[in-house]
Protein backbone atom coordinates (compact mmCIF):
# COMPACT_ATOMS: atom_id res chain seq x y z
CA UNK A 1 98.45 142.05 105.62
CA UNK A 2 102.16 141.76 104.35
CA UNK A 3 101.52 137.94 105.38
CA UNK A 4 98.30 137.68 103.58
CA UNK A 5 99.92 139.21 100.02
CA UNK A 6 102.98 137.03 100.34
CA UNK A 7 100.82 133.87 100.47
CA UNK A 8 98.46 134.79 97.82
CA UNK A 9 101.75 135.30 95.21
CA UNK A 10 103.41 132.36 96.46
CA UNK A 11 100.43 130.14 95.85
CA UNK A 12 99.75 131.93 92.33
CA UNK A 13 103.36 131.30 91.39
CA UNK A 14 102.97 127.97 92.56
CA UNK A 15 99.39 126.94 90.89
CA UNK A 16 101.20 128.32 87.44
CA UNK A 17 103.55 125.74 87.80
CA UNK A 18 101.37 122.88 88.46
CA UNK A 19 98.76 124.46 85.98
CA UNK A 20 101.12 124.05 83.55
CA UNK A 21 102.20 120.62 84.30
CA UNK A 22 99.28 119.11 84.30
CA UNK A 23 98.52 120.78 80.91
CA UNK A 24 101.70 119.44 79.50
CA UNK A 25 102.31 116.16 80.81
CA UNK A 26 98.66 114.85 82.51
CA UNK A 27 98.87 111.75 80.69
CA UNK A 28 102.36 110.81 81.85
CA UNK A 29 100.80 111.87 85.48
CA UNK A 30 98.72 109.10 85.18
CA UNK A 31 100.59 106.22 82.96
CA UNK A 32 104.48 107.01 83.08
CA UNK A 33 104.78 109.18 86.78
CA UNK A 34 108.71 109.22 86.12
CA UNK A 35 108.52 110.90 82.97
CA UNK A 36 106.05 113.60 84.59
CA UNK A 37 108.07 114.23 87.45
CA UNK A 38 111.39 114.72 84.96
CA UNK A 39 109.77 117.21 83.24
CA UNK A 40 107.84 118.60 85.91
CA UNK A 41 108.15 122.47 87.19
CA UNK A 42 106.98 121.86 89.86
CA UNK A 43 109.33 119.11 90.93
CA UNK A 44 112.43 120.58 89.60
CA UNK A 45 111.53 123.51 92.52
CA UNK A 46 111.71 121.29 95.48
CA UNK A 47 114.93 120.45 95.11
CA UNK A 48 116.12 119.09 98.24
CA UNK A 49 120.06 119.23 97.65
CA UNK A 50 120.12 123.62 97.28
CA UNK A 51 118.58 122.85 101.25
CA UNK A 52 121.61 120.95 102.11
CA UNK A 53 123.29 124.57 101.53
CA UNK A 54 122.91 127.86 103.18
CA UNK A 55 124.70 130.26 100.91
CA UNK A 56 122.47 133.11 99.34
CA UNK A 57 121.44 131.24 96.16
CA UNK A 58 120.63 127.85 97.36
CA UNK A 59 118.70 129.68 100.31
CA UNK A 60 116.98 131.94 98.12
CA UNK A 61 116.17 128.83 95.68
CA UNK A 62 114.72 127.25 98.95
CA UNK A 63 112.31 130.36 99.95
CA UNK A 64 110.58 129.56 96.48
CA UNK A 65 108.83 126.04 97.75
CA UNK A 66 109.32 127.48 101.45
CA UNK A 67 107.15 130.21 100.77
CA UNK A 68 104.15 128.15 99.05
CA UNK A 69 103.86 125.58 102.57
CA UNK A 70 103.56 128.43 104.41
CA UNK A 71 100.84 129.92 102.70
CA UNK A 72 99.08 126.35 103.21
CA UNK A 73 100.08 125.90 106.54
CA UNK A 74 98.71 129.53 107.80
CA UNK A 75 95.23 127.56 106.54
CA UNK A 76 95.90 124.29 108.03
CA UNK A 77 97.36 124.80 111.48
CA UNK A 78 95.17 126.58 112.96
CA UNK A 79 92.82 123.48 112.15
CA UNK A 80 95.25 120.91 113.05
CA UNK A 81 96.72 121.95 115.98
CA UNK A 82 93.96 121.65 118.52
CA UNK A 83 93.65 118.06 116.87
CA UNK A 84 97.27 117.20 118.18
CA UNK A 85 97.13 114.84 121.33
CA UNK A 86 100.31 116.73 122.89
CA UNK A 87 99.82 118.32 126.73
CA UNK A 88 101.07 121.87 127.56
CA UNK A 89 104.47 121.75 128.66
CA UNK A 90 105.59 118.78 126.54
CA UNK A 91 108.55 118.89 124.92
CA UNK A 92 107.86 117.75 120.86
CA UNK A 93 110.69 117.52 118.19
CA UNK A 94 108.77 118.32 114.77
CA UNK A 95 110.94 116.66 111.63
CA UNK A 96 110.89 118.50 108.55
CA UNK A 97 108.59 121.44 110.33
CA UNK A 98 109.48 123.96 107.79
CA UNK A 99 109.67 127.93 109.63
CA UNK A 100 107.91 126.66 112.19
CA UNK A 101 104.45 127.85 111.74
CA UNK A 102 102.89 124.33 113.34
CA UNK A 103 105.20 124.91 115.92
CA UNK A 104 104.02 128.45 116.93
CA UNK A 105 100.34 127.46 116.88
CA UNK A 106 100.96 124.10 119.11
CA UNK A 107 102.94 126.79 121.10
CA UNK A 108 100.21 128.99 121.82
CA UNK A 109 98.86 125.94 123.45
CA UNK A 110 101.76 125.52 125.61
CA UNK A 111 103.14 122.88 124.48
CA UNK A 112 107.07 123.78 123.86
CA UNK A 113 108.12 122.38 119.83
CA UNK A 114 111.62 122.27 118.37
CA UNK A 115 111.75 122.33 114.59
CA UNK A 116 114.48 119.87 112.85
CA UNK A 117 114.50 120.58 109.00
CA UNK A 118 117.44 120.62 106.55
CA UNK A 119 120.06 123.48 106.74
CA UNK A 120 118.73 126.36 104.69
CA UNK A 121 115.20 125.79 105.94
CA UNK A 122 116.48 126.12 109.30
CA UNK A 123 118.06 129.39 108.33
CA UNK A 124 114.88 130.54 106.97
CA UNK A 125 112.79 130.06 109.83
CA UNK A 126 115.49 131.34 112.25
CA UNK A 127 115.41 134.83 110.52
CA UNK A 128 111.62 134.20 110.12
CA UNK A 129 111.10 133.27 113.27
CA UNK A 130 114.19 133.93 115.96
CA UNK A 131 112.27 132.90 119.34
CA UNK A 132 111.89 129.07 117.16
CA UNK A 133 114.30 126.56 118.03
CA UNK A 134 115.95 124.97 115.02
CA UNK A 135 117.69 122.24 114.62
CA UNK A 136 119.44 121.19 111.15
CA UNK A 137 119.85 117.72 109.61
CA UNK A 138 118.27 115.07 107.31
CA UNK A 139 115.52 113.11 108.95
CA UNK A 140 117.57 110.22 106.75
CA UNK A 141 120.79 109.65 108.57
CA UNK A 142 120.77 107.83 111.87
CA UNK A 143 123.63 110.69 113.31
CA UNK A 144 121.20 113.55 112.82
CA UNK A 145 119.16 111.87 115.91
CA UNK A 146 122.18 111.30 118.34
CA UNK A 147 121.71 114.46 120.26
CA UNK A 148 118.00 113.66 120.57
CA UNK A 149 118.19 109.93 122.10
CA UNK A 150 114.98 109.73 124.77
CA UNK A 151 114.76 113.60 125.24
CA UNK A 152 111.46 114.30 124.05
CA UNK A 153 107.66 113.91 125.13
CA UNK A 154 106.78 113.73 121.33
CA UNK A 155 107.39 113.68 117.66
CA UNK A 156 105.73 115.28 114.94
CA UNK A 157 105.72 114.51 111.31
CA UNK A 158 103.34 117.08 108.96
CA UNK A 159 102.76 116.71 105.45
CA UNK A 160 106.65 115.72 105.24
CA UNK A 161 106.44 111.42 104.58
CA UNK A 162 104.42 111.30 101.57
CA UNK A 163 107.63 112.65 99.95
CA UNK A 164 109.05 109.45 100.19
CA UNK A 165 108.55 105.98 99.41
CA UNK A 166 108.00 103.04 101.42
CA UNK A 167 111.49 101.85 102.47
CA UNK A 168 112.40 105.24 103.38
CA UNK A 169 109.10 106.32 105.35
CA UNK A 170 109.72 103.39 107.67
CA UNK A 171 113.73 104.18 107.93
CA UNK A 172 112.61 107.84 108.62
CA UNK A 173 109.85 106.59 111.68
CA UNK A 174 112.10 104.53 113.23
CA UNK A 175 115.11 106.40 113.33
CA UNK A 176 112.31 108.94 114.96
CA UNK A 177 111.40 106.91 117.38
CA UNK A 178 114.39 106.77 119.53
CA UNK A 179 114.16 110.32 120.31
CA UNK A 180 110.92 109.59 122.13
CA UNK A 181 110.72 109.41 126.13
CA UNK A 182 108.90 106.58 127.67
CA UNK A 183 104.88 106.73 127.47
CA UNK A 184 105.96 109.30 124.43
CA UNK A 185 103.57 110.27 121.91
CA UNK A 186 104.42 109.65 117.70
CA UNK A 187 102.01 111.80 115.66
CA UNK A 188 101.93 111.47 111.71
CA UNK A 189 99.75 114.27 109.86
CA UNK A 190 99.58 113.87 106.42
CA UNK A 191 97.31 114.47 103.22
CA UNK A 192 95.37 111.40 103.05
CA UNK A 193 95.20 109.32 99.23
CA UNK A 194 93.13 111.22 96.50
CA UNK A 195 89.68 110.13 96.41
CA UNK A 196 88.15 110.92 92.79
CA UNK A 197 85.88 113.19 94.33
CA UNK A 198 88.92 115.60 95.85
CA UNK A 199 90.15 116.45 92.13
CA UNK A 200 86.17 116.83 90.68
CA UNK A 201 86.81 120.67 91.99
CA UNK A 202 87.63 123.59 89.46
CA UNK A 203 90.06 125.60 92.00
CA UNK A 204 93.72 126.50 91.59
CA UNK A 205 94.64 124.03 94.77
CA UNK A 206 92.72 120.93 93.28
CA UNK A 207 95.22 121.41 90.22
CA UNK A 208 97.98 121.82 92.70
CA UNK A 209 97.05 118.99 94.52
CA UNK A 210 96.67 117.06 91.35
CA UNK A 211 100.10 117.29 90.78
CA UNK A 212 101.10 115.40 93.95
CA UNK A 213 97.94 113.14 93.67
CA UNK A 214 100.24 109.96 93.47
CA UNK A 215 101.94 110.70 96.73
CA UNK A 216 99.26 110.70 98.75
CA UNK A 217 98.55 107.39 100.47
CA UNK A 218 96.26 105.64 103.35
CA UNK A 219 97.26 106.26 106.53
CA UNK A 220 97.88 102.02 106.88
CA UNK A 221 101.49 102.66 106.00
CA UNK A 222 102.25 104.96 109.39
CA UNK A 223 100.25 102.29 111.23
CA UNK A 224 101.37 99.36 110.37
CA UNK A 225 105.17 100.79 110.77
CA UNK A 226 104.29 102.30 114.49
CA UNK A 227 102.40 99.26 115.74
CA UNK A 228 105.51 96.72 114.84
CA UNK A 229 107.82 99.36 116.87
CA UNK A 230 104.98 98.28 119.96
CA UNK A 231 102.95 101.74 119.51
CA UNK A 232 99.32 101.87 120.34
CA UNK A 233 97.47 103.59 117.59
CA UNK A 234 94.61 105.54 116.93
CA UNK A 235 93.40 107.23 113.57
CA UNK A 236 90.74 110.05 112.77
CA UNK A 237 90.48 112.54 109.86
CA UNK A 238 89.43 115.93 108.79
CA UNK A 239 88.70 117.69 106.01
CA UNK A 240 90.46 120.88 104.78
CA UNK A 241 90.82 120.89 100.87
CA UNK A 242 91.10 118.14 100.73
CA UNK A 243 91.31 114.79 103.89
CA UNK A 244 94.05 115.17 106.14
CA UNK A 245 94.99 111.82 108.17
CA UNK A 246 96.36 112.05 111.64
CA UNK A 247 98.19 108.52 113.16
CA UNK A 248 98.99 108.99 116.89
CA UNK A 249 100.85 106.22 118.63
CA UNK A 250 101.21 105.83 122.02
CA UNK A 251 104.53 104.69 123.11
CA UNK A 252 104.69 101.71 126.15
């Protein structure tokens, strides 16, 4: 129940920002997306650089955005997990997996998940979450993946590589990639692009994905890159609030 009250404020706190973005600043959403995002709410909350930190502010600062994914991912794992190709007893590194709440449901299928996020969500999900393993560093930098070369069965990206843009998605995969065993398995689970139809909705969460509506892109992208490293790929979809898009690629 404690849970359940934490993710309804988190989400309210969060739809007020977004409600009020979108209020503000829809047409620069839609014609001038720099402009929105530098007077945006709710981009000025995930900042990235208080993660790089661990000290009480900067991980209190984090909790704020932390908070709101979890409330969406208590809704979405328990959908996407039994969707996720990997076998009990494999051994998966999820990048940018938040507290780990992906992680515990693929681990009540057996399958054994190691989180990698930056530093202070790493310290959030290790007091959220002590039985978790955590790793910290930026999915960005080639020296965060040293430890990792050829150790696991899989890798797992949720609803982290929209954040970035093209050049940086296909840095991120590859650098991924490395840490994969032989016949390893490279999942990508992400929000697919906004039809019209997913923002026709009065709700809270159509506003709050409304905000993010021009990050959201067709699954091609994670194809294209995983097929030029020699993956075999497959694709399906599912709806939740809106289409999620899972890429798996087989590793030869």
């Amino acid at each position: 129940m404690a849970e359940h009250r934490q993710d309804i404020l988190a989400r309210c706190q969060f739809y007020l920002r977004a409600a009020q973005d979108v209020s503000r600043g829809f047409g620069e959403l839609v014609d001038d997306l720099p402009a929105f995002m530098g007077g945006s709410e709710t981009f000025r909350l995930f900042d990235y650089s208080k993660a790089m930190q661990t000290d009480a502010e900067s991980v209190a600062a984090t909790a704020e955005w932390v908070d709101y994914l979890e409330a969406l991912s208590r809704v979405e794992c328990p959908v996407l997990a039994p969707r996720m190709p990997f076998a009990p007893g494999a051994r998966v590194l999820e990048i940018g997996g938040n507290t780990g709440l992906m992680a515990a449901a693929l681990g009540a299928r057996g399958v054994n998940v190691e989180v990698l996020d930056l530093p202070a969500v790493a310290a959030l999900g290790t007091k959220r979450r002590p039985n978790q393993i955590f790793h910290v560093g930026d999915a960005r930098r080639a020296e965060t993946y040293a430890p990792f070369q050829e150790k696991f069965d899989g890798i797992l990206f949720k609803s982290v590589l929209h954040d970035w843009p093209e050049d940086d998605v296909r840095n991120i995969m590859s650098l991924a990639a490395t840490c994969l065993k032989d016949g390893g398995q490279f999942v990508v689970c992400e929000r697919g692009e906004v039809e019209p139809h997913d923002l026709a909705g009065a709700s809270m969460q159509t506003i709050a994905n409304t905000v993010f509506s021009p990050f959201y892109r067709r699954p091609k992208l994670y194809e294209t890159v995983l097929q030029a490293a020699g993956f075999a790929t497959t694709a399906d979809s599912i709806k939740i609030d809106m289409r999620f898009d899972t890429v798996i690629g087989q590793k030869t």
